[in-house]
Protein backbone atom coordinates (compact mmCIF):
# COMPACT_ATOMS: atom_id res chain seq x y z
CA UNK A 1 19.53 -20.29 -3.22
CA UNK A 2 16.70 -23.32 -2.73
CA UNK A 3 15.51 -24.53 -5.18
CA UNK A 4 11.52 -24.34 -6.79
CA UNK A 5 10.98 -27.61 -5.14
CA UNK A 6 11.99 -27.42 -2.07
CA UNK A 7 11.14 -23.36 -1.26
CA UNK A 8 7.56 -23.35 -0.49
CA UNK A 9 6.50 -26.94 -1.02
CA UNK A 10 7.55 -27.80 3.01
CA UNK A 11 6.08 -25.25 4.35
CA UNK A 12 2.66 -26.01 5.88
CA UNK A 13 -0.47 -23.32 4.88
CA UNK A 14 -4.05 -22.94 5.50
CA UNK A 15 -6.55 -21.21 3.08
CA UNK A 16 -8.41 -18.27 4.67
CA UNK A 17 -10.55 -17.90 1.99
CA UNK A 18 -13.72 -15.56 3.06
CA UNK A 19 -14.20 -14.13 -0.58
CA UNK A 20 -13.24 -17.40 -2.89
CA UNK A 21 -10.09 -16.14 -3.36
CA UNK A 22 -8.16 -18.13 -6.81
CA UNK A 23 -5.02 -17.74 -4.91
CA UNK A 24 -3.35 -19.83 -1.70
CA UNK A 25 -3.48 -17.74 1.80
CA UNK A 26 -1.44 -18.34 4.05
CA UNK A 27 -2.29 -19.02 7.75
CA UNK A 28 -3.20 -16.51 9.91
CA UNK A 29 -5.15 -15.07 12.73
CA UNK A 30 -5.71 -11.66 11.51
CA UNK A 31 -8.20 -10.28 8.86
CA UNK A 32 -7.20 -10.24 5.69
CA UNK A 33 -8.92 -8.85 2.53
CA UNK A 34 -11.30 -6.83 4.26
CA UNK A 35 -10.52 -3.06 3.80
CA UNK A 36 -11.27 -0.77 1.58
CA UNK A 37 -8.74 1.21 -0.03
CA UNK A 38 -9.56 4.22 1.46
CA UNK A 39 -8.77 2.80 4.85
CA UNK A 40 -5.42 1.05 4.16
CA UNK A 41 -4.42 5.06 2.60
CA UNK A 42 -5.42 6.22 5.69
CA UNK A 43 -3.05 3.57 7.65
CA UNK A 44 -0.24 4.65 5.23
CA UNK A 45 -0.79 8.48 6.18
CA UNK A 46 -1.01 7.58 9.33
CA UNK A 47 2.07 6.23 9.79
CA UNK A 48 4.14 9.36 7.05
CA UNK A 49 2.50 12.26 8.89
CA UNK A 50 3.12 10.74 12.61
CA UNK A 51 5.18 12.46 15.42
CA UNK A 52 8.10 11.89 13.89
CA UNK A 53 7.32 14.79 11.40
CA UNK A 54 7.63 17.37 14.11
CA UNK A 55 11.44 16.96 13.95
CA UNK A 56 12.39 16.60 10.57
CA UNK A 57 13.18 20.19 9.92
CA UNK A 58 15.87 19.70 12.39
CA UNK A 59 16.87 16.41 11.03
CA UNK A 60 16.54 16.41 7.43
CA UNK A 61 16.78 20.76 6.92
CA UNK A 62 19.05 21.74 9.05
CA UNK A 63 21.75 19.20 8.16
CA UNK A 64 20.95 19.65 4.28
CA UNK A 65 19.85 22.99 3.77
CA UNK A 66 17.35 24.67 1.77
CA UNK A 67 18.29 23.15 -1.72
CA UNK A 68 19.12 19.76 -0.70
CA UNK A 69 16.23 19.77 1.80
CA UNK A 70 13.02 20.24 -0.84
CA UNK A 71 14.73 18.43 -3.63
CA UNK A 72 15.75 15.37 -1.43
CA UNK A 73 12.13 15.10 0.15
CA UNK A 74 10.47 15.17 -3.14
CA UNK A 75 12.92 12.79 -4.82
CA UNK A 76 12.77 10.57 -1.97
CA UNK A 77 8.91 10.95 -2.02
CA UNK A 78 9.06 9.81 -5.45
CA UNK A 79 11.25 6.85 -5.26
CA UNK A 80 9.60 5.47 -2.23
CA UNK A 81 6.66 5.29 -4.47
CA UNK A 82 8.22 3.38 -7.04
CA UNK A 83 9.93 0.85 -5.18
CA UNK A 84 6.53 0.31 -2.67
CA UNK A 85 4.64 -0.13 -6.26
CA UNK A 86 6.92 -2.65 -7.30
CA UNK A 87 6.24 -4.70 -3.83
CA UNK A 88 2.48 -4.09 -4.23
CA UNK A 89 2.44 -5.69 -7.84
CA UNK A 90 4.48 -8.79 -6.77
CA UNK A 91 1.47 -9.08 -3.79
CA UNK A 92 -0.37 -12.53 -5.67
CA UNK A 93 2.44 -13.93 -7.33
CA UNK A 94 3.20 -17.49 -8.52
CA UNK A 95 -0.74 -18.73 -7.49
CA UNK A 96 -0.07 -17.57 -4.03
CA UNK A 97 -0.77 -13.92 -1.49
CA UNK A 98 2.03 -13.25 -0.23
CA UNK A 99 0.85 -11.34 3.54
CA UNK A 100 4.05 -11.06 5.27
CA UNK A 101 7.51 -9.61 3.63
CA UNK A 102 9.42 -12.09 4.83
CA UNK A 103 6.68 -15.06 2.69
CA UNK A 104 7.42 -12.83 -0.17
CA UNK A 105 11.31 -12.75 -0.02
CA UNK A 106 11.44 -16.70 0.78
CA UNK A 107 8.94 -17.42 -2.10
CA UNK A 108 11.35 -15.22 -4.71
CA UNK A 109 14.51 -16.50 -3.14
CA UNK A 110 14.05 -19.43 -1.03
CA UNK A 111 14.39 -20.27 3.12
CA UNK A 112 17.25 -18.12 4.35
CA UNK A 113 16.21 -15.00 2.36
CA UNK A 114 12.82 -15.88 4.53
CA UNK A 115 14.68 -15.61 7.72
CA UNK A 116 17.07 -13.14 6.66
CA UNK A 117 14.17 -10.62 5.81
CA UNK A 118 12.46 -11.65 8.59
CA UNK A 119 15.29 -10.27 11.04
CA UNK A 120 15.69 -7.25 9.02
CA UNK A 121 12.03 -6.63 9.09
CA UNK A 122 12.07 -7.05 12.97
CA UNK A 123 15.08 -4.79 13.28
CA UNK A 124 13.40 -1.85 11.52
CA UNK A 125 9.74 -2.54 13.02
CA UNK A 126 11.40 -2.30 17.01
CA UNK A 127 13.49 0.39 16.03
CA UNK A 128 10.54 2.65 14.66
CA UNK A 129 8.24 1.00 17.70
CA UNK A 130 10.99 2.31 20.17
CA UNK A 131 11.23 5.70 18.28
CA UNK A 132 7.64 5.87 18.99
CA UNK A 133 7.68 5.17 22.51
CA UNK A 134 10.62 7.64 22.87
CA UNK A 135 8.71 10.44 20.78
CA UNK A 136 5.42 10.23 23.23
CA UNK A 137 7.78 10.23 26.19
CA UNK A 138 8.89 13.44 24.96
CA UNK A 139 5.94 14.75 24.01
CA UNK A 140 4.52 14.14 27.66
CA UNK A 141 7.67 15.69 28.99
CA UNK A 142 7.17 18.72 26.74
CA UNK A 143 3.88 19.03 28.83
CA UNK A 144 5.22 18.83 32.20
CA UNK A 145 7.91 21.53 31.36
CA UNK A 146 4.82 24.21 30.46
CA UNK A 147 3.09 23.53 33.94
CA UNK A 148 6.29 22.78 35.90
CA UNK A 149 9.71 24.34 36.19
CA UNK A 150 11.90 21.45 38.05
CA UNK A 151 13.56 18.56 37.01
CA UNK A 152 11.78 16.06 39.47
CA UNK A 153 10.15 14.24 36.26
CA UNK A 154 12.91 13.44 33.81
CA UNK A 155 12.64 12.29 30.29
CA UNK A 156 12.72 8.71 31.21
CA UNK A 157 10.17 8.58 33.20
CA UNK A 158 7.57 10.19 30.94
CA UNK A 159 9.07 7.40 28.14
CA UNK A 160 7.98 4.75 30.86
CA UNK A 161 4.62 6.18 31.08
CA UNK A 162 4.15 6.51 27.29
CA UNK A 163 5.28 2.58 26.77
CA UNK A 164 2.84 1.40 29.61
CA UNK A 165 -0.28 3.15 27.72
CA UNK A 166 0.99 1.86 24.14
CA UNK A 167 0.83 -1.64 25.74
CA UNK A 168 -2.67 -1.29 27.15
CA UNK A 169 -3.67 0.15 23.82
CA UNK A 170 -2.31 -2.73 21.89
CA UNK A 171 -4.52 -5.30 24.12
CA UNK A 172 -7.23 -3.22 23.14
CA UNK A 173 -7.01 -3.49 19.58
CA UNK A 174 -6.71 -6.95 18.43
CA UNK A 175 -5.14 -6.26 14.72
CA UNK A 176 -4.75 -3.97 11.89
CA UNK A 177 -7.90 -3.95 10.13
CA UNK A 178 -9.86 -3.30 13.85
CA UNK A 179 -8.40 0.41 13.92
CA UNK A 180 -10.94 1.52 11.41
CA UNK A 181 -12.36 4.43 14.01
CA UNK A 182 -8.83 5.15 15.23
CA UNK A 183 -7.67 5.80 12.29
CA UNK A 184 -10.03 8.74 11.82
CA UNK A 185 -9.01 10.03 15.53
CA UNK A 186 -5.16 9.50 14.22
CA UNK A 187 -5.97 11.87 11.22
CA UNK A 188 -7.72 14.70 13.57
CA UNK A 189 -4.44 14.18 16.15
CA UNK A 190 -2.08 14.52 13.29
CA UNK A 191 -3.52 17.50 11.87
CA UNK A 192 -3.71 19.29 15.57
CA UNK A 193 -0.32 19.29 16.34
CA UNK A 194 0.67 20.05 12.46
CA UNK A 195 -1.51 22.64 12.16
CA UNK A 196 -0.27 24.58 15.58
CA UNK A 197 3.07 23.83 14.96
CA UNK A 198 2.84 25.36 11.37
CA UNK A 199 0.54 28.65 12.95
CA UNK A 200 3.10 28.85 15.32
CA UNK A 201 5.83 28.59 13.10
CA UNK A 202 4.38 31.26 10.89
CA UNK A 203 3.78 33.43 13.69
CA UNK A 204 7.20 33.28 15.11
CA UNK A 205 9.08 33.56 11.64
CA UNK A 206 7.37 36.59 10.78
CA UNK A 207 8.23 38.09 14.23
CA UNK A 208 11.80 36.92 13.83
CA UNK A 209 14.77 38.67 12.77
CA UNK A 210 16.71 37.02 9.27
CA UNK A 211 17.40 33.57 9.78
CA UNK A 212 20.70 32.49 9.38
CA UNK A 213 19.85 28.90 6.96
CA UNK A 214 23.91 27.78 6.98
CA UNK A 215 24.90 24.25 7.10
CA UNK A 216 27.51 24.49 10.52
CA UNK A 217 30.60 21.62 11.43
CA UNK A 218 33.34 21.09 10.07
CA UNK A 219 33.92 19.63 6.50
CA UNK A 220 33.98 16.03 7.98
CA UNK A 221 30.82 16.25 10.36
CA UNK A 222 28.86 17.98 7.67
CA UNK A 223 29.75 14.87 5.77
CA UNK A 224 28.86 12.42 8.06
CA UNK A 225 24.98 14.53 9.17
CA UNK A 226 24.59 14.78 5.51
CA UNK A 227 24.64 11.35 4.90
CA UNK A 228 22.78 10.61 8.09
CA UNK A 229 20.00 13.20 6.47
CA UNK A 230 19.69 10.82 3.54
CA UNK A 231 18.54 8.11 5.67
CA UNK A 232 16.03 10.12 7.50
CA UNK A 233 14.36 11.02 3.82
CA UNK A 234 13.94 7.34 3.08
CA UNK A 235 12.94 6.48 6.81
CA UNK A 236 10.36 9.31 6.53
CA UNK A 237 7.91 8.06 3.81
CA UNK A 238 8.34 3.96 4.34
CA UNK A 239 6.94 1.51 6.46
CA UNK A 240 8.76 -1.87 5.88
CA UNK A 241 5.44 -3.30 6.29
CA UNK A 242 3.84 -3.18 2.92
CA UNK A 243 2.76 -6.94 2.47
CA UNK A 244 1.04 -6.63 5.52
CA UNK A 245 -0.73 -3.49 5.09
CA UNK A 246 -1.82 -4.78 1.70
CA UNK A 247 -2.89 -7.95 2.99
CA UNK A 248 -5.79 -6.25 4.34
CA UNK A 249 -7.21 -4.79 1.33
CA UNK A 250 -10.08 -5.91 -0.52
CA UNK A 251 -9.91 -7.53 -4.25
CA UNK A 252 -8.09 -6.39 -6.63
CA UNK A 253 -5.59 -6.33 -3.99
CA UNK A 254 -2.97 -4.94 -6.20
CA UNK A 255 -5.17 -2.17 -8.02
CA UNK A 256 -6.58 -0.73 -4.82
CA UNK A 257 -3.04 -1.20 -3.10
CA UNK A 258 -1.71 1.64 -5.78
CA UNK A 259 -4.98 3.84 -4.88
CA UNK A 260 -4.01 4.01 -1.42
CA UNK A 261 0.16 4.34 -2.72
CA UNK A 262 -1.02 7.25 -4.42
CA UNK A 263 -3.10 8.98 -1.85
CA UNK A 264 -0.26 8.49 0.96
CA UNK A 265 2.57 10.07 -1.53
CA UNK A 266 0.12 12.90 -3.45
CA UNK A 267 -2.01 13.79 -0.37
CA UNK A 268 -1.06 12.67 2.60
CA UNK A 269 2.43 13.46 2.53
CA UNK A 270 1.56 17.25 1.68
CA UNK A 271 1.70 17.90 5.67
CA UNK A 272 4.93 16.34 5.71
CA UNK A 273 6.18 18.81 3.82
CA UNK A 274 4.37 22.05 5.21
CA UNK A 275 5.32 21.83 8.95
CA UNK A 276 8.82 20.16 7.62
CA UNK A 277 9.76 23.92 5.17
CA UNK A 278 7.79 26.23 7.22
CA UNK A 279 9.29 24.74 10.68
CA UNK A 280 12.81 24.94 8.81
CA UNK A 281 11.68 28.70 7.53
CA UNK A 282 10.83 29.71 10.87
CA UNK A 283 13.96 29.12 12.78
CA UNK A 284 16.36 28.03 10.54
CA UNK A 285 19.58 26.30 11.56
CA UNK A 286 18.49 26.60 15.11
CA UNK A 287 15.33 24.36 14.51
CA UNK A 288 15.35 21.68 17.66
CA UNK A 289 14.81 17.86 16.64
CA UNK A 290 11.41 18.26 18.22
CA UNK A 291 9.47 21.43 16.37
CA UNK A 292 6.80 22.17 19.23
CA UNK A 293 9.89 22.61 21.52
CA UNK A 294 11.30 25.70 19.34
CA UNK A 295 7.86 27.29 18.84
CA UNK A 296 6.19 29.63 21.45
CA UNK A 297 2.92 30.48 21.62
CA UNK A 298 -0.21 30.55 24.52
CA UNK A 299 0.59 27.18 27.13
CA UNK A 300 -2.90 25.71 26.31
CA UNK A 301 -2.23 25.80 22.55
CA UNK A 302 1.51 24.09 22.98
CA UNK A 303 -0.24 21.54 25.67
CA UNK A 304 -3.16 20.56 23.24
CA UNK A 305 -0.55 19.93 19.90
CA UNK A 306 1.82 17.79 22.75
CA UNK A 307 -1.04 15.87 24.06
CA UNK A 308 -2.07 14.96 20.75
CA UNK A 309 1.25 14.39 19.34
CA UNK A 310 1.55 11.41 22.28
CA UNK A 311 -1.51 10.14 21.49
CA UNK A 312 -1.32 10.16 18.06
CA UNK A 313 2.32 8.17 18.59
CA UNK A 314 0.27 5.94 20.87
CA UNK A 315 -1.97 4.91 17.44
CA UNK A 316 1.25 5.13 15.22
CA UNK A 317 3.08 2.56 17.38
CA UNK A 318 0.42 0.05 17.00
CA UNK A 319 0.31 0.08 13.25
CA UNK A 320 4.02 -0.53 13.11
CA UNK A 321 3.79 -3.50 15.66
CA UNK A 322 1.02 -5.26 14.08
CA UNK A 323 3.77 -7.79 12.77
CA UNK A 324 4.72 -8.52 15.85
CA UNK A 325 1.49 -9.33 17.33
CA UNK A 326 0.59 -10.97 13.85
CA UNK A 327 2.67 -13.52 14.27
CA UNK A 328 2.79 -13.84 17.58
CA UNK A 329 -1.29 -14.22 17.81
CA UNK A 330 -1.14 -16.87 14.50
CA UNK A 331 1.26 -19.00 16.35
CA UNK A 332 0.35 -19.04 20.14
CA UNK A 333 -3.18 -18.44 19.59
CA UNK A 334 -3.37 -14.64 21.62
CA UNK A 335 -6.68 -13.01 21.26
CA UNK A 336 -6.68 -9.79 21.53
CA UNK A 337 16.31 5.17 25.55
CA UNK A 338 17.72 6.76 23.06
CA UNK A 339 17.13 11.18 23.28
CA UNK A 340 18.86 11.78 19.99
CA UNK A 341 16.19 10.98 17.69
CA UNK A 342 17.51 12.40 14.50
CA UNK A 343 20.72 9.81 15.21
CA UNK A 344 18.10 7.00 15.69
CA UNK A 345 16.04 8.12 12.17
CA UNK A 346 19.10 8.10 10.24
CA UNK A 347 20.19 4.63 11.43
CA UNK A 348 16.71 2.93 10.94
CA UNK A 349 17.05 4.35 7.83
CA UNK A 350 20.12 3.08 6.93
CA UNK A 351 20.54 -0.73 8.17
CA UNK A 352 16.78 -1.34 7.48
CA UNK A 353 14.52 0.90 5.12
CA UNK A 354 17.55 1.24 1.90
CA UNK A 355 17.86 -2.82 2.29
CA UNK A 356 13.93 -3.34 2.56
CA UNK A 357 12.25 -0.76 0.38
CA UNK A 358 15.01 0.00 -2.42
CA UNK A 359 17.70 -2.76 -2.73
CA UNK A 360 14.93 -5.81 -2.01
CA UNK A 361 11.97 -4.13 -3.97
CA UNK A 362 13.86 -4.26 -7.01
CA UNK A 363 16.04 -7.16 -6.82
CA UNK A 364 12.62 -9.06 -5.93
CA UNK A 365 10.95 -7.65 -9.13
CA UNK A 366 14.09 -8.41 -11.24
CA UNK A 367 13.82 -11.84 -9.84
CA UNK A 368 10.26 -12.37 -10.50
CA UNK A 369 9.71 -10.33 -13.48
CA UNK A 370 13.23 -10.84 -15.34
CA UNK A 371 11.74 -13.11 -18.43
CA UNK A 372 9.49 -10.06 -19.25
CA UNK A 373 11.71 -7.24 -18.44
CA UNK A 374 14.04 -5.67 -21.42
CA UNK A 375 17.71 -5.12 -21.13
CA UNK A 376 17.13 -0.97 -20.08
CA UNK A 377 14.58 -2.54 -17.50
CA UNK A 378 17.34 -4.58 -16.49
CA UNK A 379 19.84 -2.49 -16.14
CA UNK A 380 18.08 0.12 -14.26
CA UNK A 381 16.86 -2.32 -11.72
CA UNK A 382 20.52 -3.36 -10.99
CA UNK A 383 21.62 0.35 -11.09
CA UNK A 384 19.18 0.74 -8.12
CA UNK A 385 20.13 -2.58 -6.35
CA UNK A 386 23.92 -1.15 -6.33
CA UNK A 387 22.79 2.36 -5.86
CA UNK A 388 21.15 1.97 -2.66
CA UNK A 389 22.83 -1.23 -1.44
CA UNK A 390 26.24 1.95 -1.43
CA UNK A 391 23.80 4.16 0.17
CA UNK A 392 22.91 2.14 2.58
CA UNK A 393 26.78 1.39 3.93
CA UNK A 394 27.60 4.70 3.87
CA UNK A 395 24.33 5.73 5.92
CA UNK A 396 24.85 3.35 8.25
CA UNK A 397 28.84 4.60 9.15
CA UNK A 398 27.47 7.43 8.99
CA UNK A 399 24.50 7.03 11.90
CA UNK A 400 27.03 5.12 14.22
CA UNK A 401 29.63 8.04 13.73
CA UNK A 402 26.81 10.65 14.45
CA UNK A 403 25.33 8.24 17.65
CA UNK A 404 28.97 8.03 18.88
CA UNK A 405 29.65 11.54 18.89
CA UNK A 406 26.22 12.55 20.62
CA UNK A 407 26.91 9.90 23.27
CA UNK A 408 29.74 11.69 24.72
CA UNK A 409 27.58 14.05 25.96
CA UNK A 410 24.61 11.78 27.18
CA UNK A 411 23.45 9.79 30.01
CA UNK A 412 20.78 7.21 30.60
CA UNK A 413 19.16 9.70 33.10
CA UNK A 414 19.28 12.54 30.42
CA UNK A 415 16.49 14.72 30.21
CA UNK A 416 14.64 17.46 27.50
């Protein structure tokens, strides 16, 4: 690709430099360097145990079982961590912070690796940012359908509403670091809805005749969901985001960034995986993409955990789009449909969180790191460049198959 010379030398940067930073910032109109650690663990968490954990028992479980299921999440857990360290540590590299993914990737590998990780950043940020929207639509549908038993709301109505407040909540909240409070009321939403929907799930399980915990299809579609599963583990614990999120910590940026690595995978992940086995326990091979759909239970309890779980997206949402307005607020100057979600996991997944958290983490480090590295070091970094690079093909024929096949039997005006 470009060469040294010509990579970042033509590119035009400002020094934001509140703290006498030794290293080159580039321009921006967000804060940068002023969280603690704490807080950027707490946007991490936010963003693992958000809605989207209420329907991984049906998306990850169901298709993969009870072996498969546990072992996957933990492995995946495990090399998520990895390859987000390896980002973290390249975070001041070569004299410079690197605050966006895409000044990272064209800094390693030059102008068209910018842009090219730029558009695959994009791609996964509006794809999670519409799975949000979609997941409080549902959530305030879920509502309705306790109160109301007609179909004069549909689904893509509520989604309408839900999109409408995320917007007005966005103007509200000028960038990342300016969540601070909301990211305690996140916390307190998240652990509502997880907690019912674990209670309930308990409740209901232990009422419940045996379970029957069988993977069902034929050989090819349990093939193809299987797959799909595998994207949905990766999509479950990553962000695509992590140069951003870090950008906001406080000095030692890379030090505290692995504090607040370690609390998202060691403690806040642990509700990920309660509501995930004990929704999965509970109603095994019939668990529903959505978990407080399946469970029953008193109608102010299941209103309360759906009401938080769209508010909660509502927060989610805006930690995912802070890119977006990043950029968008640094170079204007702005102050401050899709029902088959597990299909629409496992394709985010695919195209965009195996290329950006496993294939470029370690290629990057390889490329940055390779004079210091030894031949094993080497060689395993490659081995997970091809590795995932496979995995991320096959995930992604596998997603369009599974979208194809569920779009036979949907509409645009389809409803919960």
């Amino acid at each position: 690709m470009d060469g040294d010379g010509d990579r970042e030398d033509s590119w035009p940067r400002k020094v934001h430099d509140e703290e006498q930073l030794a290293v080159e910032i580039p321009e921006t109109a967000h804060q940068i360097s002023s969280d603690s650690w704490f807080q950027v663990g707490f946007v991490l968490t936010t963003g693992v145990n958000s809605a989207y954990v209420l329907g991984y028992s049906g998306t990850i479980m169901v298709p993969l079982g009870w072996a498969v299921g546990v072992v996957g999440l933990i492995i995946a857990a495990a090399i998520s961590l990895y390859a987000n360290s390896l980002v973290a540590k390249l975070h001041e590299f070569g004299g410079k912070r690197h605050i966006r993914y895409r000044d990272l990737a064209g800094y390693i590998y030059g102008k068209k690796a910018y842009s090219i990780t730029w558009g695959l950043q994009y791609v996964n940020l509006f794809m999670i940012n519409t799975g949000y929207i979609i997941l409080a639509g549902q959530a305030l549908k879920a509502v309705y359908v306790l109160f109301r038993d007609d179909d004069a709301m549909k689904l893509p109505y509520f989604i309408a509403i839900a999109g409408f407040v995320c917007a007005l909540f966005a103007i509200s909240i000028p960038h990342l670091s300016a969540l601070r409070i909301w990211l305690a009321v996140s916390t307190f939403l998240s652990l509502m809805y997880i907690i019912i929907a674990i209670v309930l799930s308990i409740r209901d399980g232990c009422r419940a005749p045996p379970r029957d915990y069988s993977i069902t299809g034929t050989s090819a579609s349990k093939i193809f969901t299987s797959i799909g599963a595998g994207a949905s583990l990766v999509f479950a614990f990553n962000t695509g985001m992590l140069p951003e999120i870090q950008a906001t910590i406080r000095r030692p940026v890379v030090s505290n960034m692995m504090k607040a690595l370690y609390f998202q995978f060691i403690i806040g992940s642990l509700p990920l995986f309660a509501v995930t086995w004990i929704g999965y326990w509970a109603y095994g091979n019939s668990t529903t993409s959505y978990l407080l759909s399946s469970v029953s239970g008193p109608v102010w309890v299941k209103t309360m955990a759906n009401i938080a779980a769209f508010l909660q997206s509502v927060i989610a949402l805006h930690i995912f789009a802070s890119p977006m307005y990043e950029y968008l607020d640094t170079k204007f100057g702005i102050k401050a449909l899709l029902p088959f979600l597990g299909d629409f996991e496992s394709l985010t997944g695919a195209i965009s969180t195996f290329p950006l958290t496993f294939v470029l983490a370690n290629h990057m480090y390889l490329r940055a790191k390779k004079n210091k590295l030894t031949n094993l070091q080497i060689q395993w970094h490659w081995l997970n460049v091809c590795f995932f690079s496979c995995m991320s093909i096959a995930a992604t024929v596998a997603a369009l198959r599974l979208i194809a096949v569920d779009s036979k039997t949907y509409h645009v005006f389809a409803d919960l």
